[in-house]
N, C-alpha and C. Protein backbone atom coordinates (compact mmCIF):
# COMPACT_ATOMS: atom_id res chain seq x y z
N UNK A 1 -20.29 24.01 -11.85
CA UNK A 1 -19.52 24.73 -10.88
C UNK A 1 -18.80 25.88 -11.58
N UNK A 2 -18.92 26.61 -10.97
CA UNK A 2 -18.18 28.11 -11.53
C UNK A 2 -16.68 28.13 -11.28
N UNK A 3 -15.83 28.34 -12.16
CA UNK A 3 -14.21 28.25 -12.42
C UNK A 3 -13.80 29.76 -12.32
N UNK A 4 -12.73 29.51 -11.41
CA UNK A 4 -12.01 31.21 -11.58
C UNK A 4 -10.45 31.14 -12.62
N UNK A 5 -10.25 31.65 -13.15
CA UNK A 5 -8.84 31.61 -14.13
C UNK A 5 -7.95 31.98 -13.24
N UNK A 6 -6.40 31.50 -12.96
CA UNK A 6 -5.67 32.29 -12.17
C UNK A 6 -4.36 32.16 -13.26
N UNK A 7 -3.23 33.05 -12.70
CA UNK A 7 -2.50 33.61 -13.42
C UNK A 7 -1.25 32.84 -12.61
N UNK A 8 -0.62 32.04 -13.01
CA UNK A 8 0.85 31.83 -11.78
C UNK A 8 1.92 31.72 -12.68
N UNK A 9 3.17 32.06 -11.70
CA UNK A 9 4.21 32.20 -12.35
C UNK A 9 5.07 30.75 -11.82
N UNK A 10 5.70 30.14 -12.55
CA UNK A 10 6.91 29.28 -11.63
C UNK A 10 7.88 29.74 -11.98
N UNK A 11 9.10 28.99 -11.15
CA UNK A 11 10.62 28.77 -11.88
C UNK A 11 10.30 28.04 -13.25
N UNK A 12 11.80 27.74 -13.47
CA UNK A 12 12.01 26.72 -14.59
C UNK A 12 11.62 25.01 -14.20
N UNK A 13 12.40 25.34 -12.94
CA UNK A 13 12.24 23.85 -11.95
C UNK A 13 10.94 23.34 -11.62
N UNK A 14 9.91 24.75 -11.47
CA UNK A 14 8.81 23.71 -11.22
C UNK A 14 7.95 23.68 -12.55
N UNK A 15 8.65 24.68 -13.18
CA UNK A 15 7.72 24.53 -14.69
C UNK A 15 8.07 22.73 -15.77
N UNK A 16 9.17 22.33 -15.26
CA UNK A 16 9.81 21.20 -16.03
C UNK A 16 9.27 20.43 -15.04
N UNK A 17 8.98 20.36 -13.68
CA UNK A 17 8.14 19.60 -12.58
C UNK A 17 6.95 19.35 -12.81
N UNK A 18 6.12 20.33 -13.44
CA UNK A 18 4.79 20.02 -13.54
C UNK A 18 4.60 19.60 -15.11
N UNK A 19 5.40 19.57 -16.08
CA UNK A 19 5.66 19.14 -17.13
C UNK A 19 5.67 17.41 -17.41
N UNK A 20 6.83 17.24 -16.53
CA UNK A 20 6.89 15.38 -16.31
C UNK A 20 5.82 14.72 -15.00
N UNK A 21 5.14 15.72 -14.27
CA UNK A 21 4.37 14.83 -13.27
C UNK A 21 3.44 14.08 -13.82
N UNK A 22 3.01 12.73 -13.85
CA UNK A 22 2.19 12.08 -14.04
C UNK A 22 1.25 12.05 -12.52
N UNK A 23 -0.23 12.90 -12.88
CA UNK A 23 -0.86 12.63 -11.87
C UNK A 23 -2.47 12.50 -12.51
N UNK A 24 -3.07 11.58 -11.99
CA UNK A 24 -3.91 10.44 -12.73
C UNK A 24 -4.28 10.85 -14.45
N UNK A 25 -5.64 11.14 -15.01
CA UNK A 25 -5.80 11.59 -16.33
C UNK A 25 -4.48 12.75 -16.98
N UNK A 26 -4.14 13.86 -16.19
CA UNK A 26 -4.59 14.80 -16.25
C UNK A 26 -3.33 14.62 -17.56
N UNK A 27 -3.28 15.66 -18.18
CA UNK A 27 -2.19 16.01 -19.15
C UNK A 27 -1.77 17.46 -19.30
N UNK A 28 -2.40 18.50 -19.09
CA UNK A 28 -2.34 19.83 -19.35
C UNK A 28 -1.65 20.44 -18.04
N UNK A 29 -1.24 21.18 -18.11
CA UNK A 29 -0.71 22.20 -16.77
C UNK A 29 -1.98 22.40 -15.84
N UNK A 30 -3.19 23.06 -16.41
CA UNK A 30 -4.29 22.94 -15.87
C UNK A 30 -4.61 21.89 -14.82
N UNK A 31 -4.77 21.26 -16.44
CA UNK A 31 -5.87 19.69 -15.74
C UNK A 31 -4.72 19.15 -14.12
N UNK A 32 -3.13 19.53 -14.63
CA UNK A 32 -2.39 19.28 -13.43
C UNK A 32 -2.52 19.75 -12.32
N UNK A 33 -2.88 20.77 -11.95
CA UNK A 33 -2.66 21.61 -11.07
C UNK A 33 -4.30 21.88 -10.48
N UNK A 34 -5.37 20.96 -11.36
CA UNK A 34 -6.55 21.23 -10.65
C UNK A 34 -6.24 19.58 -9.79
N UNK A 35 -5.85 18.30 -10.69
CA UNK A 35 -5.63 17.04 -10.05
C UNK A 35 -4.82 17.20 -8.81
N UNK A 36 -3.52 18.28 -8.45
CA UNK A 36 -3.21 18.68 -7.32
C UNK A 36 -3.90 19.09 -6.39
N UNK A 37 -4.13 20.12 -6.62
CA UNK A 37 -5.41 20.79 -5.68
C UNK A 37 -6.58 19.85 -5.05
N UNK A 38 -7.15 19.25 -5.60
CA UNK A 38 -8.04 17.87 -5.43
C UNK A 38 -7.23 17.08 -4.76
N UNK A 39 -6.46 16.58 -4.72
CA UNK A 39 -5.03 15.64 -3.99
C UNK A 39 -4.88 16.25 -2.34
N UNK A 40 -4.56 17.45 -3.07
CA UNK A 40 -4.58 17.78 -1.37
C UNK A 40 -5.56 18.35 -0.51
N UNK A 41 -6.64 18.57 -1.15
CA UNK A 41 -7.77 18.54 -0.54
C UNK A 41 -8.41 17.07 0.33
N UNK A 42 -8.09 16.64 -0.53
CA UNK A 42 -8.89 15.12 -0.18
C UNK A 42 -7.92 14.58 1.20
N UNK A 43 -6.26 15.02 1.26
CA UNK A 43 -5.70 14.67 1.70
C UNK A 43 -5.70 15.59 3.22
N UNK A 44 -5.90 16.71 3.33
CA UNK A 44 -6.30 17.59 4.46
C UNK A 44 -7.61 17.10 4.97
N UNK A 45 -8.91 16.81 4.32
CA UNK A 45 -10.00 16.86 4.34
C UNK A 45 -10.24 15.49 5.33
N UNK A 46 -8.96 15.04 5.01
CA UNK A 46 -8.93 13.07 5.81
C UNK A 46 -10.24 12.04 4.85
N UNK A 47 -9.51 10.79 4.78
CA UNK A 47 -10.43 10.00 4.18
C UNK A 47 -11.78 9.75 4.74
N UNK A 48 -12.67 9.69 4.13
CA UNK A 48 -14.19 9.16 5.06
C UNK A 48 -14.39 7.74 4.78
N UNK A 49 -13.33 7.17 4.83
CA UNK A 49 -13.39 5.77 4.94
C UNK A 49 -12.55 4.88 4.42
N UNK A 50 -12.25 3.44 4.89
CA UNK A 50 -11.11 2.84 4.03
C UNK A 50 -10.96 3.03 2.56
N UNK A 51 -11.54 2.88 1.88
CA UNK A 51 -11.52 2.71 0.00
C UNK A 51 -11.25 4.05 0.20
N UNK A 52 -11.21 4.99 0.75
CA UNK A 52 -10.85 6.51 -0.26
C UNK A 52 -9.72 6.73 1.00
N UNK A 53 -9.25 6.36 1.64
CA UNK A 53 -7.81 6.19 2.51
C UNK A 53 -6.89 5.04 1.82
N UNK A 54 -7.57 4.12 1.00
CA UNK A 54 -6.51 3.71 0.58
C UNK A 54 -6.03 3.80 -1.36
N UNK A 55 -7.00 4.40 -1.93
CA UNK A 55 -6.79 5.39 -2.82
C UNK A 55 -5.77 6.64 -2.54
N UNK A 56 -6.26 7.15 -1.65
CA UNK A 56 -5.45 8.54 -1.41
C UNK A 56 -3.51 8.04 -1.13
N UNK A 57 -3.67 6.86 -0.20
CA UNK A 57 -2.13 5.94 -0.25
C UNK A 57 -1.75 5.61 -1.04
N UNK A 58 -2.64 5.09 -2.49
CA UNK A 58 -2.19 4.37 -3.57
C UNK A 58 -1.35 5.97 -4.66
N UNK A 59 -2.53 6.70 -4.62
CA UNK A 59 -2.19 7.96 -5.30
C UNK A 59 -0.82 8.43 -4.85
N UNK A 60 -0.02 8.48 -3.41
CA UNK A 60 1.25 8.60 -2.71
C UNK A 60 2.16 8.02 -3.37
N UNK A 61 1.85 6.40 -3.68
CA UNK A 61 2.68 6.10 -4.30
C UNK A 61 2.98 5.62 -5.83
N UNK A 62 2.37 6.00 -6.34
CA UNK A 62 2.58 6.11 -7.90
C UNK A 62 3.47 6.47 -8.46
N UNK A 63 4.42 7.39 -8.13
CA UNK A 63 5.47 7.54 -8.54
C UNK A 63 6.72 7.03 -8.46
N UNK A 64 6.77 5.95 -6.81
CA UNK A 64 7.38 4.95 -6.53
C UNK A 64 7.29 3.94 -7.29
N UNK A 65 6.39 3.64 -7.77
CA UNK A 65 5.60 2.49 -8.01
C UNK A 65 6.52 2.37 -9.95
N UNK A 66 5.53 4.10 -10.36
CA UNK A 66 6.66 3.91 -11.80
C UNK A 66 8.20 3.88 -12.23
N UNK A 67 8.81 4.01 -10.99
CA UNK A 67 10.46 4.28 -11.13
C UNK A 67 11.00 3.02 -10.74
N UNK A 68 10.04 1.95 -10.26
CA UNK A 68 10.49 0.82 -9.90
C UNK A 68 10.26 0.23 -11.25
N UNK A 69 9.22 0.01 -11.87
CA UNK A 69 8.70 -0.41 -13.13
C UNK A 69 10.13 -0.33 -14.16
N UNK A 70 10.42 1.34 -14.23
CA UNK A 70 10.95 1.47 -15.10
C UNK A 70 12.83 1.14 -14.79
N UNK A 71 13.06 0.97 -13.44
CA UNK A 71 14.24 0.72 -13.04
C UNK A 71 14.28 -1.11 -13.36
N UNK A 72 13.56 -1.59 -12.89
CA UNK A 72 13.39 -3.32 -13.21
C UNK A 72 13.05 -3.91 -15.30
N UNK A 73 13.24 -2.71 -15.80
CA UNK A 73 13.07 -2.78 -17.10
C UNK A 73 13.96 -2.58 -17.67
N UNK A 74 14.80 -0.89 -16.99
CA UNK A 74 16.53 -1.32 -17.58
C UNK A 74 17.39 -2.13 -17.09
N UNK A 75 16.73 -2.96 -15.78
CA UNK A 75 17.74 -3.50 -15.21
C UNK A 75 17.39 -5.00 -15.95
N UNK A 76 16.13 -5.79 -16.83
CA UNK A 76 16.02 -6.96 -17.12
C UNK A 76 15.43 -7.64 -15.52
N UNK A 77 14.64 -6.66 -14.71
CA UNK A 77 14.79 -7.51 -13.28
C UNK A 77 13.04 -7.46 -13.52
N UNK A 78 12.69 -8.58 -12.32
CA UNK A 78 11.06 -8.13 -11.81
C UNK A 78 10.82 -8.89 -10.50
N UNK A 79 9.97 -8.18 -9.50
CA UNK A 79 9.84 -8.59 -8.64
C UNK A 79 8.42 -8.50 -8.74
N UNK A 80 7.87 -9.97 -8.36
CA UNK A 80 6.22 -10.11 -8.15
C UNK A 80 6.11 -9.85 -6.69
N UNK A 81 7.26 -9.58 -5.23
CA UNK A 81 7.42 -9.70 -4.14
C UNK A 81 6.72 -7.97 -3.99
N UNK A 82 7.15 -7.07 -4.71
CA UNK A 82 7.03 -5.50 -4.90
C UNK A 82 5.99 -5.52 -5.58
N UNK A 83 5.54 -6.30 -6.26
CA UNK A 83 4.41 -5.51 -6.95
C UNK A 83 2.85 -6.44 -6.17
N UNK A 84 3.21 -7.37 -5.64
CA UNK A 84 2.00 -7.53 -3.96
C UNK A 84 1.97 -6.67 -3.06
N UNK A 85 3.37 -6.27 -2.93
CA UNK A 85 3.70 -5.86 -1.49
C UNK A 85 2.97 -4.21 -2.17
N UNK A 86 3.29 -3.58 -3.25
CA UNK A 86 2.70 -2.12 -3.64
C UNK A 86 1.22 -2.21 -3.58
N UNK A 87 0.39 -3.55 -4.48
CA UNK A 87 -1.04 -3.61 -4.33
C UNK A 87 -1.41 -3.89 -2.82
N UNK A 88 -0.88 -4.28 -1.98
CA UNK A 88 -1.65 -4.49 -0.90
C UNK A 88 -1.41 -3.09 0.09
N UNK A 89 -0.47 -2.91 0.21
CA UNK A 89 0.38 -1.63 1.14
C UNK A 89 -1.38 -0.75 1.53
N UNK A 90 -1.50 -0.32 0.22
CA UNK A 90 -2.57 0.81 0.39
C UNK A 90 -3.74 0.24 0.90
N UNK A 91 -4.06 -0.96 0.64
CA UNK A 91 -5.19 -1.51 1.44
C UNK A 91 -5.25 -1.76 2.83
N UNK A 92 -3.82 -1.72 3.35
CA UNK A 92 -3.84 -2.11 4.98
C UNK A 92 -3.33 -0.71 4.95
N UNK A 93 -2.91 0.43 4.56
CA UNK A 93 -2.52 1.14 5.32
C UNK A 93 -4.12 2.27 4.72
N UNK A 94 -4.73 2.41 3.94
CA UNK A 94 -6.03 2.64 3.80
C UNK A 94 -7.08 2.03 5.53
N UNK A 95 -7.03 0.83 5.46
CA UNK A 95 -8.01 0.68 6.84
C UNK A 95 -7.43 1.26 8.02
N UNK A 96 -5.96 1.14 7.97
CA UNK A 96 -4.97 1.72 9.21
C UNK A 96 -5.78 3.25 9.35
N UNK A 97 -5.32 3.98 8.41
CA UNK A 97 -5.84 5.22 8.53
C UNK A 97 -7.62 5.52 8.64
N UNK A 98 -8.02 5.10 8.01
CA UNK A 98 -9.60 5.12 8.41
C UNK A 98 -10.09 4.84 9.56
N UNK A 99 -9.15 3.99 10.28
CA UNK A 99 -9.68 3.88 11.89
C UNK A 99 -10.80 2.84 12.17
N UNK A 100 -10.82 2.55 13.17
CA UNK A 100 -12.18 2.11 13.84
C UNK A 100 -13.39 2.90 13.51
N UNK A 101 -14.45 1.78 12.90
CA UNK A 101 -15.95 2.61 12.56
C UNK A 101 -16.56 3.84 13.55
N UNK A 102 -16.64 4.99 12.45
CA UNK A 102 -17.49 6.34 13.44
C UNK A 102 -18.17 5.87 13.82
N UNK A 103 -18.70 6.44 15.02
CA UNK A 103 -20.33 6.41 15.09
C UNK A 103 -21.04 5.14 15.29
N UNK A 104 -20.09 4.06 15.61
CA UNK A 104 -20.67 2.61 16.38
C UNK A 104 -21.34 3.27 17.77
N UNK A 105 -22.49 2.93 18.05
CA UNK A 105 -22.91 3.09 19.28
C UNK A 105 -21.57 1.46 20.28
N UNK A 106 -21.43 0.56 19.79
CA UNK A 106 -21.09 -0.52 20.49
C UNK A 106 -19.52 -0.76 20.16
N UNK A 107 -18.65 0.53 21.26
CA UNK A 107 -16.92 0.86 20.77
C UNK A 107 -16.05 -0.45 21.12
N UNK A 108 -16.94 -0.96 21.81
CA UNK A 108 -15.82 -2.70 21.80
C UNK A 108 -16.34 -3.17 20.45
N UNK A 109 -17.23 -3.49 20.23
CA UNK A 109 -17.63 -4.46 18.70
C UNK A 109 -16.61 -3.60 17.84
N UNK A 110 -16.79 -2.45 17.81
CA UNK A 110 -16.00 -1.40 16.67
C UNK A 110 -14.98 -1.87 16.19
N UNK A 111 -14.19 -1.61 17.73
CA UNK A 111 -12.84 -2.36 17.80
C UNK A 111 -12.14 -3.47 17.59
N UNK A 112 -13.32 -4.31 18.24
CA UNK A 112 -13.02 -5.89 17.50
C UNK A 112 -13.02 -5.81 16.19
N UNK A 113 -14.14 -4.95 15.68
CA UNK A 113 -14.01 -5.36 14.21
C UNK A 113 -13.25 -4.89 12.96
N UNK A 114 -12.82 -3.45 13.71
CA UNK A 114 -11.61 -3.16 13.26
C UNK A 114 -10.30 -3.87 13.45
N UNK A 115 -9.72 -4.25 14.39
CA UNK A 115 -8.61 -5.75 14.86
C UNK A 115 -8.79 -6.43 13.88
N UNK A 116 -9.88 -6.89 13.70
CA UNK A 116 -10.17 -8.01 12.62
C UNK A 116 -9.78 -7.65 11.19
N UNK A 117 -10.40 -6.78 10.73
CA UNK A 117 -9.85 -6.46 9.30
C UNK A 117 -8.36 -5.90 9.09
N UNK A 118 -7.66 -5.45 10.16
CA UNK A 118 -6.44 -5.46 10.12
C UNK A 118 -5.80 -6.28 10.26
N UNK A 119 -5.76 -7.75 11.07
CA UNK A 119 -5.27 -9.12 11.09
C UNK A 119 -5.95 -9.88 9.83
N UNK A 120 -6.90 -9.44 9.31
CA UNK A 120 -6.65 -10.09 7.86
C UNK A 120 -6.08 -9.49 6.96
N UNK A 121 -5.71 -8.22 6.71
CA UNK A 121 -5.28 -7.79 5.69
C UNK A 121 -3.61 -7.96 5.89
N UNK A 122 -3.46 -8.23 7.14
CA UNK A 122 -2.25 -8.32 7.51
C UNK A 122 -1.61 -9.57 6.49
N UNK A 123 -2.69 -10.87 7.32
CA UNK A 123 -2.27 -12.08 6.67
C UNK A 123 -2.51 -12.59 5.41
N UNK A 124 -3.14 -12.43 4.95
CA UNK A 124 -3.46 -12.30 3.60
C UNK A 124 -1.99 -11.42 2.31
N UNK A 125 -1.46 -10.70 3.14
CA UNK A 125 -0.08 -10.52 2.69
C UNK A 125 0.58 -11.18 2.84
N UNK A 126 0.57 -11.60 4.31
CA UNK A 126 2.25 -12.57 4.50
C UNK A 126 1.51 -14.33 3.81
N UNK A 127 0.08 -14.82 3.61
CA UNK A 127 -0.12 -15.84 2.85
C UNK A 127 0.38 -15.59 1.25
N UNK A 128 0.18 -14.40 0.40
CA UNK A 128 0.66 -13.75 -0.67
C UNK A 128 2.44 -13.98 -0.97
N UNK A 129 2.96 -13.74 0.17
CA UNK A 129 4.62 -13.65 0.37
C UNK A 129 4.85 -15.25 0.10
N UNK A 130 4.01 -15.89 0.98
CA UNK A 130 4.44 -17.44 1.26
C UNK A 130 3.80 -18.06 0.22
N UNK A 131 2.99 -17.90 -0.74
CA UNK A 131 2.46 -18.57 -2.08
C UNK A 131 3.81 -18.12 -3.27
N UNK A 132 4.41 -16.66 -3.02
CA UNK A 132 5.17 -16.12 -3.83
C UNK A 132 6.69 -17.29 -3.50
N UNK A 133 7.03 -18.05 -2.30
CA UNK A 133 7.96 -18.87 -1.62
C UNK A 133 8.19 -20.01 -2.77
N UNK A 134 6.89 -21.02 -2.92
CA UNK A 134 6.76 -22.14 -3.49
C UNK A 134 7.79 -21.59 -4.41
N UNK A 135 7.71 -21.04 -5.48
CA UNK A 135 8.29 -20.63 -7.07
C UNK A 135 9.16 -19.44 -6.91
N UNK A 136 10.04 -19.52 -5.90
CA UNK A 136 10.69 -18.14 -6.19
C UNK A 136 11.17 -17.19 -7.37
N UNK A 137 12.15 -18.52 -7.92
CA UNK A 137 12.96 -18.17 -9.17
C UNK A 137 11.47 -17.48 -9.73
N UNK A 138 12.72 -15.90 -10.22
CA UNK A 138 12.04 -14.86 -11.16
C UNK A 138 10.62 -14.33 -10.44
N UNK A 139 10.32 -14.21 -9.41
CA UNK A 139 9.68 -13.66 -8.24
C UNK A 139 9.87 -12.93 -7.37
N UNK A 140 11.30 -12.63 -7.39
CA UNK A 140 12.11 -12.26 -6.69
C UNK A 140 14.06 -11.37 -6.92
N UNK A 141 14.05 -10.66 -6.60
CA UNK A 141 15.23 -10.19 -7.36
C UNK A 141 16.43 -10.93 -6.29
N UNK A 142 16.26 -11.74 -5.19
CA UNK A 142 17.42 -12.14 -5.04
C UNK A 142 16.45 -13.19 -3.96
N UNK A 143 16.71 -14.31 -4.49
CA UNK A 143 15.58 -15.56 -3.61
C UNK A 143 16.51 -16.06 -2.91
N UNK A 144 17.62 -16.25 -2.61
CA UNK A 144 18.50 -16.35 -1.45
C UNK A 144 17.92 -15.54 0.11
N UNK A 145 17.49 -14.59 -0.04
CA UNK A 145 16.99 -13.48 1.22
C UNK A 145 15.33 -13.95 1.24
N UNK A 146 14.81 -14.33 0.47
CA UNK A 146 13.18 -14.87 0.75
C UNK A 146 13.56 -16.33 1.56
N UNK A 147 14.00 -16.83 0.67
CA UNK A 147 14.29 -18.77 1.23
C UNK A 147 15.05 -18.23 2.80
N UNK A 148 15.57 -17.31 2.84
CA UNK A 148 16.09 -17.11 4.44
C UNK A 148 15.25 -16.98 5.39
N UNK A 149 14.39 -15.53 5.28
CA UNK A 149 13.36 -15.20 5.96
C UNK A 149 12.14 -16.45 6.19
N UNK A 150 11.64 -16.92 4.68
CA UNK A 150 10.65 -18.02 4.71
C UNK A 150 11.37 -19.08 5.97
N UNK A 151 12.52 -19.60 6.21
CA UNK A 151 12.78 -20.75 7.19
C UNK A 151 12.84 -19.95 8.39
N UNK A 152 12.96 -18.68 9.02
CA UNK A 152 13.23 -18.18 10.14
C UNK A 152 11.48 -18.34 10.56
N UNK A 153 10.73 -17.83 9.36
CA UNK A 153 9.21 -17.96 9.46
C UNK A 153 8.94 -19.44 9.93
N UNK A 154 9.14 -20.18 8.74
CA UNK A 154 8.69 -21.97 9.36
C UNK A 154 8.93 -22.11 10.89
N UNK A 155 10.00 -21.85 10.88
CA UNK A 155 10.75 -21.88 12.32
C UNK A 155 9.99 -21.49 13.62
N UNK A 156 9.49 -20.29 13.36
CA UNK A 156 8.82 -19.78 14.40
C UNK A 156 7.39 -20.52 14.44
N UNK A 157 6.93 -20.80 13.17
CA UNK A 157 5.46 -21.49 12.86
C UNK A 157 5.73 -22.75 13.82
N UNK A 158 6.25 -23.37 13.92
CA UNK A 158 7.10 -24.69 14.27
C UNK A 158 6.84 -24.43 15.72
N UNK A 159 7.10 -23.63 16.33
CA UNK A 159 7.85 -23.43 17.58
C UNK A 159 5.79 -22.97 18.40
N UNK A 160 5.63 -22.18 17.40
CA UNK A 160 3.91 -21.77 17.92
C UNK A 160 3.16 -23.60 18.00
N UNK A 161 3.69 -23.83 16.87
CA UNK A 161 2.43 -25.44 16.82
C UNK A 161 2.88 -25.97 17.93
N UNK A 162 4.03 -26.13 18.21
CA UNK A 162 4.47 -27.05 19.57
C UNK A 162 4.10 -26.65 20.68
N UNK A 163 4.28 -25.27 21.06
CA UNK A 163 3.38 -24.74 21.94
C UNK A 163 2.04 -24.77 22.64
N UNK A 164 1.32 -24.86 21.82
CA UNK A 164 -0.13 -25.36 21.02
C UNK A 164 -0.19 -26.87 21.64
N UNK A 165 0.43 -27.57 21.19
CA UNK A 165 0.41 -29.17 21.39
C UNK A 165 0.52 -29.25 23.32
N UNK A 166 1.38 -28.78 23.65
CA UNK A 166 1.93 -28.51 25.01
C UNK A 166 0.73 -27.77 25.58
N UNK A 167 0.36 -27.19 25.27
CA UNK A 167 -0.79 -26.48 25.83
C UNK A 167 -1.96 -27.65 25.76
N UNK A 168 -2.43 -28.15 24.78
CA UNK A 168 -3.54 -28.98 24.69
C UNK A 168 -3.27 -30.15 25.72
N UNK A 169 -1.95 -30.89 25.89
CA UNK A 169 -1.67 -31.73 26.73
C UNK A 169 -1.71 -31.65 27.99
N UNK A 170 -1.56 -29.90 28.27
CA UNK A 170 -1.43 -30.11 30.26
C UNK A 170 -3.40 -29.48 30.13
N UNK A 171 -3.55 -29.45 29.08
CA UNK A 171 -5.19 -28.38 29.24
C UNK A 171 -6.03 -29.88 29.59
């Protein structure tokens, strides 16, 4: 592919900006500013499908992702609750954005089968949350607020099974 050289000027602000950005390989001002350009291309261009919709989400948050790292390192803290909740995020919000399959001739199946991979990716988190429950301690930066939520959860689980039961009995 043929490269054109360009000439740009910044401030100081974005010159010390593009200095500390970590954006994937790149290291050079260059290599930065071509990994930008590519970023937002891909990002105008819309994903052509879940895996590169939820890349393009994961790439969003990387920088979240390292300030938490490095904030839970001076702080002596870690949360395994944040670092599921960061690996999965982009995978449900990757299919979110990709949509229902193009180009199904059959837009109910589509749909169903889009529903579907979003109610699993759904649960498959909140099973993740509730495996993270068993062992809180050090899983969690304050397991007082999980052990809360987890019983409001049982609770409601509780309240569906009985339902369920009641239903099977007058059915």
């Amino acid at each position: 592919m043929k490269t054109t050289s360009l000439s740009v000027r910044v401030d100081d602000d974005d010159a010390a900006f593009l200095a500390d950005l970590q954006i994937g390989d790149a290291r050079t001002p260059s290599e930065k500013l071509r990994a930008l350009l590519h970023s937002e291309r891909r990002r105008q261009e819309g994903a052509k499908d879940a895996l590169e919709a939820a890349d393009l989400f994961s790439d969003l948050l990387q920088p979240t992702k390292r300030r938490i790292r490095q904030l839970e390192a001076d702080a002596g803290l870690k949360s395994e609750f944040l670092r599921k909740f960061y690996d999965r995020l982009p995978e449900i919000a990757g299919e979110a954005l990709a949509g229902p399959g193009r180009g199904r001739e059959d837009l109910a199946e589509g749909l169903k089968e889009f529903e579907r991979t979003i109610v699993d990716d759904a649960f498959n988190f909140v099973q993740d949350v509730l495996e993270l429950g068993f062992l809180p301690q050090n899983r969690f930066y304050d397991t007082g607020r999980i052990e809360e939520r987890l019983a409001t959860i049982l609770d409601f689980v509780e309240l569906v099974r009985l339902s369920r039961e009641r239903e099977k009995g007058a059915g």
